[in-house]
PDB file of N, CA and C in Angstrom:
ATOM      1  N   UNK A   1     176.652  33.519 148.911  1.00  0.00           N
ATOM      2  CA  UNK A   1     175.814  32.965 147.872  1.00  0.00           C
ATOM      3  C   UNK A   1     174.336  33.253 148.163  1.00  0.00           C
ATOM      4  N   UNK A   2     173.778  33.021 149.167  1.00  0.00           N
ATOM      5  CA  UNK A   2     172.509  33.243 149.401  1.00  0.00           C
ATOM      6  C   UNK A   2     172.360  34.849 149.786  1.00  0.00           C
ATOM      7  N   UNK A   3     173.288  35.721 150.329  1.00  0.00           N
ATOM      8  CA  UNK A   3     172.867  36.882 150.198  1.00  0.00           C
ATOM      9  C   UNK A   3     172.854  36.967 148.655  1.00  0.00           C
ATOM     10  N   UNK A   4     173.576  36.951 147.815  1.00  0.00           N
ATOM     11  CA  UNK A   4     173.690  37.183 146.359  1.00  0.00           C
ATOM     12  C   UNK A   4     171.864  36.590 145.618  1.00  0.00           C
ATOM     13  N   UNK A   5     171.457  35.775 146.144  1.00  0.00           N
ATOM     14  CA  UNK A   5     170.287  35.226 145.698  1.00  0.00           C
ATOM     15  C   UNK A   5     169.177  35.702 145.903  1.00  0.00           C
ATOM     16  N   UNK A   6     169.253  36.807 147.482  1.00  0.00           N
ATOM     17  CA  UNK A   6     168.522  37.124 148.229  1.00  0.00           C
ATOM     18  C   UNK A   6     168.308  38.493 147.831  1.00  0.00           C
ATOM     19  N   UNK A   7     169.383  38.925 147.283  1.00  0.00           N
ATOM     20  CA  UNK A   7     169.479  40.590 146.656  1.00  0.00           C
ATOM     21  C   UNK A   7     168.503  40.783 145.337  1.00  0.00           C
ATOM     22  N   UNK A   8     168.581  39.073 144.411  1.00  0.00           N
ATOM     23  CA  UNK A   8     168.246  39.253 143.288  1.00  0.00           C
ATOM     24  C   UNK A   8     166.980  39.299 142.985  1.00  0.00           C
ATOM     25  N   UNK A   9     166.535  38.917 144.455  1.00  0.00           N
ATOM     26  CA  UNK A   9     165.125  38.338 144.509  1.00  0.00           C
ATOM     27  C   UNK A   9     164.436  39.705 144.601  1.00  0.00           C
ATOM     28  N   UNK A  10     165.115  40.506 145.656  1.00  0.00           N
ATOM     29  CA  UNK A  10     164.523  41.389 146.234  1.00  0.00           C
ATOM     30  C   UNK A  10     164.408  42.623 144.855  1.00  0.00           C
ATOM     31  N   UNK A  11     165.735  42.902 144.067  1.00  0.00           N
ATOM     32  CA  UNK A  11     165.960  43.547 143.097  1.00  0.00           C
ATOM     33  C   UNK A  11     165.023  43.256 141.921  1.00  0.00           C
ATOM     34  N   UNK A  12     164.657  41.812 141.568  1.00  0.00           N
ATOM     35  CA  UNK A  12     163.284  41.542 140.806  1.00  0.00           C
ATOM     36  C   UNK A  12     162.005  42.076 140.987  1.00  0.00           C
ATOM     37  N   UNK A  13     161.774  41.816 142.617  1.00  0.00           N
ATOM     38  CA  UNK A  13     160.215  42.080 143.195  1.00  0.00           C
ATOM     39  C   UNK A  13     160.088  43.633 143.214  1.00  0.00           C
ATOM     40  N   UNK A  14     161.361  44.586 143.387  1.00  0.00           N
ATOM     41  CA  UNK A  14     160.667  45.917 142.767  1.00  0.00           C
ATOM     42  C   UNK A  14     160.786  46.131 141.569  1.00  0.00           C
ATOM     43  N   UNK A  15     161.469  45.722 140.620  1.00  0.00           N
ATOM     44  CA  UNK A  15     161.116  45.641 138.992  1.00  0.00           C
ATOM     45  C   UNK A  15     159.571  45.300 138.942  1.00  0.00           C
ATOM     46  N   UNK A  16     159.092  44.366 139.569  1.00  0.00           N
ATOM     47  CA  UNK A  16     157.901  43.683 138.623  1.00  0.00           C
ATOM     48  C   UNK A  16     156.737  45.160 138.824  1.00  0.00           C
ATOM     49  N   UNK A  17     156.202  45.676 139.896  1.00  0.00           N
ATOM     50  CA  UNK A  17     155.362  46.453 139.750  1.00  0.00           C
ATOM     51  C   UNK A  17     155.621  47.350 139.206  1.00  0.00           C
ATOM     52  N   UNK A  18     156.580  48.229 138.762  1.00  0.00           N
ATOM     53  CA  UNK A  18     155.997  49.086 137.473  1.00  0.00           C
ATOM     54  C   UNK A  18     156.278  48.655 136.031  1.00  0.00           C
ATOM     55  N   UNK A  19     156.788  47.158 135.619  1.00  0.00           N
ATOM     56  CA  UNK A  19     156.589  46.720 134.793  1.00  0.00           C
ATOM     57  C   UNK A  19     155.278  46.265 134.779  1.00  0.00           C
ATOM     58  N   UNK A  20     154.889  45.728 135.701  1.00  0.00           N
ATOM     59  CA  UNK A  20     153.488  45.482 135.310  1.00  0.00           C
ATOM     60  C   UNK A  20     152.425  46.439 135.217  1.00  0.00           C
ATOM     61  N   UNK A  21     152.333  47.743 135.420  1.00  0.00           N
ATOM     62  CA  UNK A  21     151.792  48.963 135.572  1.00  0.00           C
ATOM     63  C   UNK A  21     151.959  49.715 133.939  1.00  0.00           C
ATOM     64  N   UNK A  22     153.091  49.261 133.096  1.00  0.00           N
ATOM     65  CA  UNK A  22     153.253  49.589 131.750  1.00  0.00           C
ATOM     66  C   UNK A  22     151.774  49.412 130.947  1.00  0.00           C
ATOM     67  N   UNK A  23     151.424  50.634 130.234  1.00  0.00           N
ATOM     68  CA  UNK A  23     150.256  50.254 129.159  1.00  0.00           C
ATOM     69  C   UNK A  23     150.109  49.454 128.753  1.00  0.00           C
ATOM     70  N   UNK A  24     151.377  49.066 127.505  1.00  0.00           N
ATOM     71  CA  UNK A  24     151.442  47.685 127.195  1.00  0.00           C
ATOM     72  C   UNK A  24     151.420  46.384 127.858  1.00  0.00           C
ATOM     73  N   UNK A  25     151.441  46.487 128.608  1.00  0.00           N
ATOM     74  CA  UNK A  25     151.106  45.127 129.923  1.00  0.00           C
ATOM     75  C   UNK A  25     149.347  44.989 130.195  1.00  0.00           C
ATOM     76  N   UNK A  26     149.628  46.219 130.216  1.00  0.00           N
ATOM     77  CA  UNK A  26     147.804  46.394 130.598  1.00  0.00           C
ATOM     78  C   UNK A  26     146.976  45.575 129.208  1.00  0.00           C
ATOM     79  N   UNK A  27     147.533  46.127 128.192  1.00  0.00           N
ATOM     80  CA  UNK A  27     146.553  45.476 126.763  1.00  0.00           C
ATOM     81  C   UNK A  27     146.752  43.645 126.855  1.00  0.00           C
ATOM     82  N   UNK A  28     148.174  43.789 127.160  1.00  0.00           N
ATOM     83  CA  UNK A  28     148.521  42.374 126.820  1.00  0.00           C
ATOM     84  C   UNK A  28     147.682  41.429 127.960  1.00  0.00           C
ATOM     85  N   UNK A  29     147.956  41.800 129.387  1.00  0.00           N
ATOM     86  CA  UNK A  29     147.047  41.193 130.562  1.00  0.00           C
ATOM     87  C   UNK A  29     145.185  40.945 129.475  1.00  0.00           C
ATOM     88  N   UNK A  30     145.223  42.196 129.290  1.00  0.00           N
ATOM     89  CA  UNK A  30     143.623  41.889 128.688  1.00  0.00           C
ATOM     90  C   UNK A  30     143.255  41.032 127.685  1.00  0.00           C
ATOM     91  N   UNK A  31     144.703  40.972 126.951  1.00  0.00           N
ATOM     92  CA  UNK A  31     144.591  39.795 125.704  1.00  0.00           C
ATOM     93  C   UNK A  31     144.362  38.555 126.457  1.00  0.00           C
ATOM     94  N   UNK A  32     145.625  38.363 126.953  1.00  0.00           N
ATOM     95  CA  UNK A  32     145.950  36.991 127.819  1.00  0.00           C
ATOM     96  C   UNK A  32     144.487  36.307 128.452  1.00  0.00           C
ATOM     97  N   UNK A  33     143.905  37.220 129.129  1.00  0.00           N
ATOM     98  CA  UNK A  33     142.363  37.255 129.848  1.00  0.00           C
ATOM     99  C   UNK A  33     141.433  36.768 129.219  1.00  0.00           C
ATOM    100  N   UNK A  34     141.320  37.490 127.864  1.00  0.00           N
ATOM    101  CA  UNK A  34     140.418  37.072 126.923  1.00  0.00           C
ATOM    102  C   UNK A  34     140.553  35.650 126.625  1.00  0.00           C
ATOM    103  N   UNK A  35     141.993  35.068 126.331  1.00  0.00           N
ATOM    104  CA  UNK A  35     142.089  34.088 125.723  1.00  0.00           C
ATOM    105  C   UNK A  35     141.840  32.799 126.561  1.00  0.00           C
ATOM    106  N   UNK A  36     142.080  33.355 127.957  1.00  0.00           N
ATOM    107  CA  UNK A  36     141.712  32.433 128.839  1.00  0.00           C
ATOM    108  C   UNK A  36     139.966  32.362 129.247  1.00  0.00           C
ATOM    109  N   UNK A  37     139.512  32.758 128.684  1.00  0.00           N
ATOM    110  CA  UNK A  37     138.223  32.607 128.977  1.00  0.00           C
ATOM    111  C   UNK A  37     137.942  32.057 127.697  1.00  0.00           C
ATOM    112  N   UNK A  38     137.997  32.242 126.616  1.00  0.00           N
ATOM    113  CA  UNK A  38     137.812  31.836 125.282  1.00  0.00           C
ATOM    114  C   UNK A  38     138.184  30.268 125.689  1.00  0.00           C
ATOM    115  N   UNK A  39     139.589  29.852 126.594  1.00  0.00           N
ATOM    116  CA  UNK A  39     140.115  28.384 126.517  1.00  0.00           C
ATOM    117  C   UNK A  39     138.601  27.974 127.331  1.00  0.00           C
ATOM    118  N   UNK A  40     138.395  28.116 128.409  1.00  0.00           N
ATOM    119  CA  UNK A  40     137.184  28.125 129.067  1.00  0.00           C
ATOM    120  C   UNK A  40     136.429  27.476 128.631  1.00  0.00           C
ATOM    121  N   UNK A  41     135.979  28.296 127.666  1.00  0.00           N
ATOM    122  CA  UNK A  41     134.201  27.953 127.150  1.00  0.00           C
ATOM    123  C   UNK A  41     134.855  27.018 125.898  1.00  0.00           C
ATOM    124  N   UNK A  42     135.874  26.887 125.336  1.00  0.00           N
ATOM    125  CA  UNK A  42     136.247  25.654 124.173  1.00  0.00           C
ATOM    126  C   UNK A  42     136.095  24.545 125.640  1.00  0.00           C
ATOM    127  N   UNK A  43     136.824  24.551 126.676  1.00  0.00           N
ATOM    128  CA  UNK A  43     136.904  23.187 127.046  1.00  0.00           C
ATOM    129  C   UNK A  43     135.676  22.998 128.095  1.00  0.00           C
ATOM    130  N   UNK A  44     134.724  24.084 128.203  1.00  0.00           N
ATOM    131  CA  UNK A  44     133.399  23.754 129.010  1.00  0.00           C
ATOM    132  C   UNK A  44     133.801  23.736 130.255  1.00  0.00           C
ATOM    133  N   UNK A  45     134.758  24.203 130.531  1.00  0.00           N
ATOM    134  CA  UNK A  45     135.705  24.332 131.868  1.00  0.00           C
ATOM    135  C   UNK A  45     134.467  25.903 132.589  1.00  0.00           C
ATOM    136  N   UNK A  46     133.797  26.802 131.865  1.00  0.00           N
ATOM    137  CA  UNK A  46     133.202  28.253 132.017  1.00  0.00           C
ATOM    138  C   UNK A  46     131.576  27.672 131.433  1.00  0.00           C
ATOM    139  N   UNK A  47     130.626  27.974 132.559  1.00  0.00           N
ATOM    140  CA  UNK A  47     129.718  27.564 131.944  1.00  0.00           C
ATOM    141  C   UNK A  47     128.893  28.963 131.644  1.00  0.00           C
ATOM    142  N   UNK A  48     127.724  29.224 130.922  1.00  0.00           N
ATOM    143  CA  UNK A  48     127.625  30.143 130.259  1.00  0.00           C
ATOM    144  C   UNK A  48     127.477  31.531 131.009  1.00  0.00           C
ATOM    145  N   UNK A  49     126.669  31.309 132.177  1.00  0.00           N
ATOM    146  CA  UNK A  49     126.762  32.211 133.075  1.00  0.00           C
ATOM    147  C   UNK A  49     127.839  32.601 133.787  1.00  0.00           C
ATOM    148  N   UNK A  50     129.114  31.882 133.918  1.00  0.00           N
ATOM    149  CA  UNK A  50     129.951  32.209 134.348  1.00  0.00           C
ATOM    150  C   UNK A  50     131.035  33.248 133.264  1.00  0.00           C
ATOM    151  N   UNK A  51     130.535  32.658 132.037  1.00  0.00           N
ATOM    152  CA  UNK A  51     131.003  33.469 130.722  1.00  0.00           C
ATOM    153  C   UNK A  51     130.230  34.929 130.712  1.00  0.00           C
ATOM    154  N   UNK A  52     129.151  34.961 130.783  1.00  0.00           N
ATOM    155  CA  UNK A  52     128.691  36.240 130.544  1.00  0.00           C
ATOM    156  C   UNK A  52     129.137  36.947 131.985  1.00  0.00           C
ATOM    157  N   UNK A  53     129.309  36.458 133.020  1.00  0.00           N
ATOM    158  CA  UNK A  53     129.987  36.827 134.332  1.00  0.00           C
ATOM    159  C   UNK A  53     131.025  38.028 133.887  1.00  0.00           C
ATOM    160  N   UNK A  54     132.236  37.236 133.914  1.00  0.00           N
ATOM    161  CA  UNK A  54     133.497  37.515 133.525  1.00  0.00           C
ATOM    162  C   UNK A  54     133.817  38.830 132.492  1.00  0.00           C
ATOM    163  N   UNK A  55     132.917  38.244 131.378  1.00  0.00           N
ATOM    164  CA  UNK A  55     132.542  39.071 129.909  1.00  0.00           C
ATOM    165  C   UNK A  55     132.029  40.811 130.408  1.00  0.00           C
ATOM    166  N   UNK A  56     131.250  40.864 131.897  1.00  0.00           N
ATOM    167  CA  UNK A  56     130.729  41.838 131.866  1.00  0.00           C
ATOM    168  C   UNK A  56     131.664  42.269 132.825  1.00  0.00           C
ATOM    169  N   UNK A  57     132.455  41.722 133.579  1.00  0.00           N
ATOM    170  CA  UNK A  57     133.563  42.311 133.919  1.00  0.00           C
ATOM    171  C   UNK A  57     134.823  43.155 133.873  1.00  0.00           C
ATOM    172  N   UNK A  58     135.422  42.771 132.222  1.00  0.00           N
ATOM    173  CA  UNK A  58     135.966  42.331 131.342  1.00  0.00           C
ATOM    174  C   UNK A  58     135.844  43.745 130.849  1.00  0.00           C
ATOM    175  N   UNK A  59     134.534  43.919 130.280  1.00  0.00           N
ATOM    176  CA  UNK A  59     133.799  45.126 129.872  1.00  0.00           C
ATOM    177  C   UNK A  59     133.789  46.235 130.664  1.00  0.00           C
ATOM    178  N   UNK A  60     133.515  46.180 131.958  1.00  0.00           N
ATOM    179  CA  UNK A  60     133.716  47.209 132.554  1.00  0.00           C
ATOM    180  C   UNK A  60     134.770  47.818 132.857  1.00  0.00           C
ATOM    181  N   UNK A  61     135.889  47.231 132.949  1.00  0.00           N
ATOM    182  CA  UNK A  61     137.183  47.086 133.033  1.00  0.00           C
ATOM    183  C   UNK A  61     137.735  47.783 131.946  1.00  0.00           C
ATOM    184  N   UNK A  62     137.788  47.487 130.737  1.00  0.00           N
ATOM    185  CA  UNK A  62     137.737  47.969 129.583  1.00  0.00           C
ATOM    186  C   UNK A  62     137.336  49.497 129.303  1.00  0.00           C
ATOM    187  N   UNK A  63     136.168  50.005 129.778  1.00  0.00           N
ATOM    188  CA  UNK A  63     134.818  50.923 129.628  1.00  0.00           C
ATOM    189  C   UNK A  63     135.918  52.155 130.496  1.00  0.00           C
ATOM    190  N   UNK A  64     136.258  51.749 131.762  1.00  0.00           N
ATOM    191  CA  UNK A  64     136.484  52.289 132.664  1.00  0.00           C
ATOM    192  C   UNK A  64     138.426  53.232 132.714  1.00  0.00           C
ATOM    193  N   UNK A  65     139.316  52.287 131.661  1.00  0.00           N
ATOM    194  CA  UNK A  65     140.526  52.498 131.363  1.00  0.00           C
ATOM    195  C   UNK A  65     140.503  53.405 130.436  1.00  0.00           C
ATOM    196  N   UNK A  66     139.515  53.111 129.168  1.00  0.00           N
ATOM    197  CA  UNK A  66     139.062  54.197 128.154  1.00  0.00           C
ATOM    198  C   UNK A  66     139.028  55.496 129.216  1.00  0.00           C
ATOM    199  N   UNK A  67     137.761  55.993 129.927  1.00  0.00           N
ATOM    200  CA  UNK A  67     137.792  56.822 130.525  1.00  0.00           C
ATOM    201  C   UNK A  67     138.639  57.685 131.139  1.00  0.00           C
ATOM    202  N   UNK A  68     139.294  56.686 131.951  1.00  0.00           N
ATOM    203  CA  UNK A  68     140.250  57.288 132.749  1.00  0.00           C
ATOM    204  C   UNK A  68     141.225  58.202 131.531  1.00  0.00           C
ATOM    205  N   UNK A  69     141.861  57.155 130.477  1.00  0.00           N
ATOM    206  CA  UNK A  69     142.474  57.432 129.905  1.00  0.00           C
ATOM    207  C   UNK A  69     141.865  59.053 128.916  1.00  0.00           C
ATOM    208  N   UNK A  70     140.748  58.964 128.731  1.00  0.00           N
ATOM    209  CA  UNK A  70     140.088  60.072 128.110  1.00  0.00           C
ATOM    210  C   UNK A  70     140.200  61.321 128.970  1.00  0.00           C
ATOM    211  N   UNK A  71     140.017  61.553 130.089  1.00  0.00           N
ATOM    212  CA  UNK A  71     140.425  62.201 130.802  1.00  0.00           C
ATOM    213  C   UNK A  71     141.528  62.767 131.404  1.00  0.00           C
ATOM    214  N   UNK A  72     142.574  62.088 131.196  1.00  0.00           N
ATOM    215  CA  UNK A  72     144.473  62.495 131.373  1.00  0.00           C
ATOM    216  C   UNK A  72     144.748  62.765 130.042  1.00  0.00           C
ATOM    217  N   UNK A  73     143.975  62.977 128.809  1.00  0.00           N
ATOM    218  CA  UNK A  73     144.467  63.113 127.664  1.00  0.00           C
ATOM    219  C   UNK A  73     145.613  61.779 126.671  1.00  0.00           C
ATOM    220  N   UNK A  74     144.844  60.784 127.356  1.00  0.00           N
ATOM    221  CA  UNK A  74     144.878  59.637 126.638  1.00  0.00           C
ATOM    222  C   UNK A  74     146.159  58.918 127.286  1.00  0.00           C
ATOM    223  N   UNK A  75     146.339  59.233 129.086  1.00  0.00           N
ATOM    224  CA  UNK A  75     147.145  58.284 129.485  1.00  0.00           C
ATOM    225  C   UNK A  75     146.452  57.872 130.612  1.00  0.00           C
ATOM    226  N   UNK A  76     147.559  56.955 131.453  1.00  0.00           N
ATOM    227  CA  UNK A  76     147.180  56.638 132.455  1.00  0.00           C
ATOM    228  C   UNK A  76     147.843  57.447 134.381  1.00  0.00           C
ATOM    229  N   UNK A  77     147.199  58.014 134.987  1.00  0.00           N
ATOM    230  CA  UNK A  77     147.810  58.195 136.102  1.00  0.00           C
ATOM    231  C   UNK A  77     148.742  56.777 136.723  1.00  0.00           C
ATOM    232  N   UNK A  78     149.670  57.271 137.725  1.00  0.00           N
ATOM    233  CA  UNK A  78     149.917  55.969 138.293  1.00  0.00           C
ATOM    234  C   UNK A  78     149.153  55.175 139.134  1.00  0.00           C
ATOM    235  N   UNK A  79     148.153  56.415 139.836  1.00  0.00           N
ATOM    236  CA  UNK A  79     147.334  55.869 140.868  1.00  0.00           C
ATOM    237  C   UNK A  79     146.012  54.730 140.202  1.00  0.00           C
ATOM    238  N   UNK A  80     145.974  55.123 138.788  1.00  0.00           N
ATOM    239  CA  UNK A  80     145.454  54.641 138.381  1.00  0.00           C
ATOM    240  C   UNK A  80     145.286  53.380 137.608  1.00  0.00           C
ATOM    241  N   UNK A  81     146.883  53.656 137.338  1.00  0.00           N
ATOM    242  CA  UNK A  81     147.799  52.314 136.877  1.00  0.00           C
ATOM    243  C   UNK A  81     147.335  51.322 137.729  1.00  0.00           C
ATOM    244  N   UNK A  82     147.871  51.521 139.220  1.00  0.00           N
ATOM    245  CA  UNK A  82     147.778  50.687 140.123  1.00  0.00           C
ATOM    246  C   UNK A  82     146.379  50.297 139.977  1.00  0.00           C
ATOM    247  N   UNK A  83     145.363  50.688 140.263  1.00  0.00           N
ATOM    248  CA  UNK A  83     143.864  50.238 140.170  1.00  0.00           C
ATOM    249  C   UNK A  83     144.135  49.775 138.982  1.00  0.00           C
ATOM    250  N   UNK A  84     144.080  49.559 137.705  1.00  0.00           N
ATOM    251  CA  UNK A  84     143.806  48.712 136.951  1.00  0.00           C
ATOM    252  C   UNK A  84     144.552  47.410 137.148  1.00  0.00           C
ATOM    253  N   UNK A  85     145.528  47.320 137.301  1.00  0.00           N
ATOM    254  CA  UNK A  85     146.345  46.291 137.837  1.00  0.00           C
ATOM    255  C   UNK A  85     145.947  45.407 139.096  1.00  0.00           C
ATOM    256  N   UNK A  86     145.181  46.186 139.811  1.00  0.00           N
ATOM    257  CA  UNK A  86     144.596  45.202 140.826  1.00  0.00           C
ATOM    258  C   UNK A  86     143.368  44.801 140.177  1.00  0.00           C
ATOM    259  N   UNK A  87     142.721  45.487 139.434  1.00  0.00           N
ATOM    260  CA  UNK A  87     141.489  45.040 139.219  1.00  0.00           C
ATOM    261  C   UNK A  87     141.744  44.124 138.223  1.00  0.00           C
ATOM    262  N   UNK A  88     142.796  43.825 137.548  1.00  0.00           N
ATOM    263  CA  UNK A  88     142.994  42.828 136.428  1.00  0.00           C
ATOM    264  C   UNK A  88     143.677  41.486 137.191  1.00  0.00           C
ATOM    265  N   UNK A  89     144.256  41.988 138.496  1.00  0.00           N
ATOM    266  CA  UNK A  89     144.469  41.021 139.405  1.00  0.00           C
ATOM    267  C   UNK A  89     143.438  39.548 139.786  1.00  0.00           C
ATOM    268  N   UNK A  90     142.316  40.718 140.072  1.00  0.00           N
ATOM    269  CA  UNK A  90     141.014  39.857 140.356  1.00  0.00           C
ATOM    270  C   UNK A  90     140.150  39.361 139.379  1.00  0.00           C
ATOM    271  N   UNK A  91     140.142  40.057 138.408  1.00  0.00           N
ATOM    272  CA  UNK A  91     139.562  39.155 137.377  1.00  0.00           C
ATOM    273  C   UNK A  91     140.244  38.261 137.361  1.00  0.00           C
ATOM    274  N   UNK A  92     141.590  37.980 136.942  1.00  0.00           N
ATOM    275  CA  UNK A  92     142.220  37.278 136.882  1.00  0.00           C
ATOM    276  C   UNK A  92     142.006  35.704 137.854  1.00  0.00           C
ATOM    277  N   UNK A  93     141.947  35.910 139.288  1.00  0.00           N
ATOM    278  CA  UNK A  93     141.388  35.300 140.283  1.00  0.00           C
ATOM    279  C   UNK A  93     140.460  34.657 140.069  1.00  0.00           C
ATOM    280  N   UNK A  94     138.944  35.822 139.314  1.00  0.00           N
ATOM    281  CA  UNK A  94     137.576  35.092 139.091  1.00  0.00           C
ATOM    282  C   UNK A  94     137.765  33.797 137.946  1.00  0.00           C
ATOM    283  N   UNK A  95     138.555  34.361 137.306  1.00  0.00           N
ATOM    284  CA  UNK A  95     138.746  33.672 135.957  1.00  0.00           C
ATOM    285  C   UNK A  95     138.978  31.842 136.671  1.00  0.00           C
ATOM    286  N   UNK A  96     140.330  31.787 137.399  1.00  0.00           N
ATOM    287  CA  UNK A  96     140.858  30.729 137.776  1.00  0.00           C
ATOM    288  C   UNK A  96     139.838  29.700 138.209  1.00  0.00           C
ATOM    289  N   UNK A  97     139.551  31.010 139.050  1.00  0.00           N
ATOM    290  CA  UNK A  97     138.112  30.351 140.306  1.00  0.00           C
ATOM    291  C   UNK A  97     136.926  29.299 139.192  1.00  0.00           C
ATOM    292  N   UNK A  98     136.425  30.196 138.449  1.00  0.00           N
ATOM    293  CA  UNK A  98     135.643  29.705 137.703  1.00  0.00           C
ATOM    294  C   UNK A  98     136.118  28.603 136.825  1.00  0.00           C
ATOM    295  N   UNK A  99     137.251  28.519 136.599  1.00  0.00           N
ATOM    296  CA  UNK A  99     137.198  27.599 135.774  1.00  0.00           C
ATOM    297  C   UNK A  99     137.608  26.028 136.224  1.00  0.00           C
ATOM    298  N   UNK A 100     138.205  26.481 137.485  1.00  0.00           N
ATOM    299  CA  UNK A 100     138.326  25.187 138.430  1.00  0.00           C
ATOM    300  C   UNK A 100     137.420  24.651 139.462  1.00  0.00           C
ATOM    301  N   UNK A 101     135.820  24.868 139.819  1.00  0.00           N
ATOM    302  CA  UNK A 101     134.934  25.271 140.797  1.00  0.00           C
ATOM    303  C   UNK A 101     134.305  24.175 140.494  1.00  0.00           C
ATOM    304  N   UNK A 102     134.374  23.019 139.232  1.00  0.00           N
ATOM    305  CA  UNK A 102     134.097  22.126 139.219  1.00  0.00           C
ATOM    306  C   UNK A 102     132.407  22.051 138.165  1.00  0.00           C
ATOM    307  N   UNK A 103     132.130  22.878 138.002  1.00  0.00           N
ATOM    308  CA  UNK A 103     130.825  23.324 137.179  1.00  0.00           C
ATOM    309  C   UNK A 103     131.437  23.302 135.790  1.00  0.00           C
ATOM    310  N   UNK A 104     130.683  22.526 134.963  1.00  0.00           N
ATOM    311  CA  UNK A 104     130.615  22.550 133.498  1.00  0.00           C
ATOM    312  C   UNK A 104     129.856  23.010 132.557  1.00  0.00           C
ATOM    313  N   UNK A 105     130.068  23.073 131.709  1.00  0.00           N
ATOM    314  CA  UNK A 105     128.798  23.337 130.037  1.00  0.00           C
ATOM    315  C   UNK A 105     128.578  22.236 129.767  1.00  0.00           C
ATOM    316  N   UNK A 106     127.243  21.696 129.905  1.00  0.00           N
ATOM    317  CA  UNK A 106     127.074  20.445 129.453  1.00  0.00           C
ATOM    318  C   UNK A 106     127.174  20.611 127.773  1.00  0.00           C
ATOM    319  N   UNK A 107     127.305  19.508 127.256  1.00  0.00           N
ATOM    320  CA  UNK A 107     127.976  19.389 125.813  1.00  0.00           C
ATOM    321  C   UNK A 107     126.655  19.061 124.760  1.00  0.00           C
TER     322      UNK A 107
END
């Protein structure tokens, strides 16, 4: 039983990275991102500088996938996959960080 549990686990954890490396993951991560910063600044949880923080992050991030992608003829390498994926990792991180760090938008 627990090898059986132990297989499934292991058989998941190499699924997830190149599912998460999919284009469509990539847009959707960026949606998801957005919206969590958008929840942010509705609940004053992101105060403004921490918004324009993120925002220019966000952007570069953005700026930088275009490129890449402009350059492979409108895909993504894997090596490159991977870098966006980490780097959406850490935004991701900043995002949390910021919004739990205890700093508000005053109202």
């Amino acid at each position: 039983m627990k090898t059986a549990f132990f297989s499934a686990v292991i058989a998941a954890a190499l699924l997830v990275p190149s599912y998460a490396q999919d284009p469509g993951r990539i847009q959707a991560r960026k949606e998801n991102q957005q919206d969590r910063i958008a929840q942010g600044v509705g609940s004053g949880q992101l105060t403004s500088g921490e918004t324009a923080n993120l925002e220019r992050k966000e952007t570069n991030l953005n700026r930088e996938i275009r490129s890449d992608r402009k350059a492979n003829g409108g895909t993504l390498t894997g090596q490159e996959k991977r870098q966006v994926n980490r780097q959406q990792n850490r935004l991701s991180r900043n995002i949390y960080r910021d919004k739990h760090n205890g700093r508000t938008q005053p109202k």
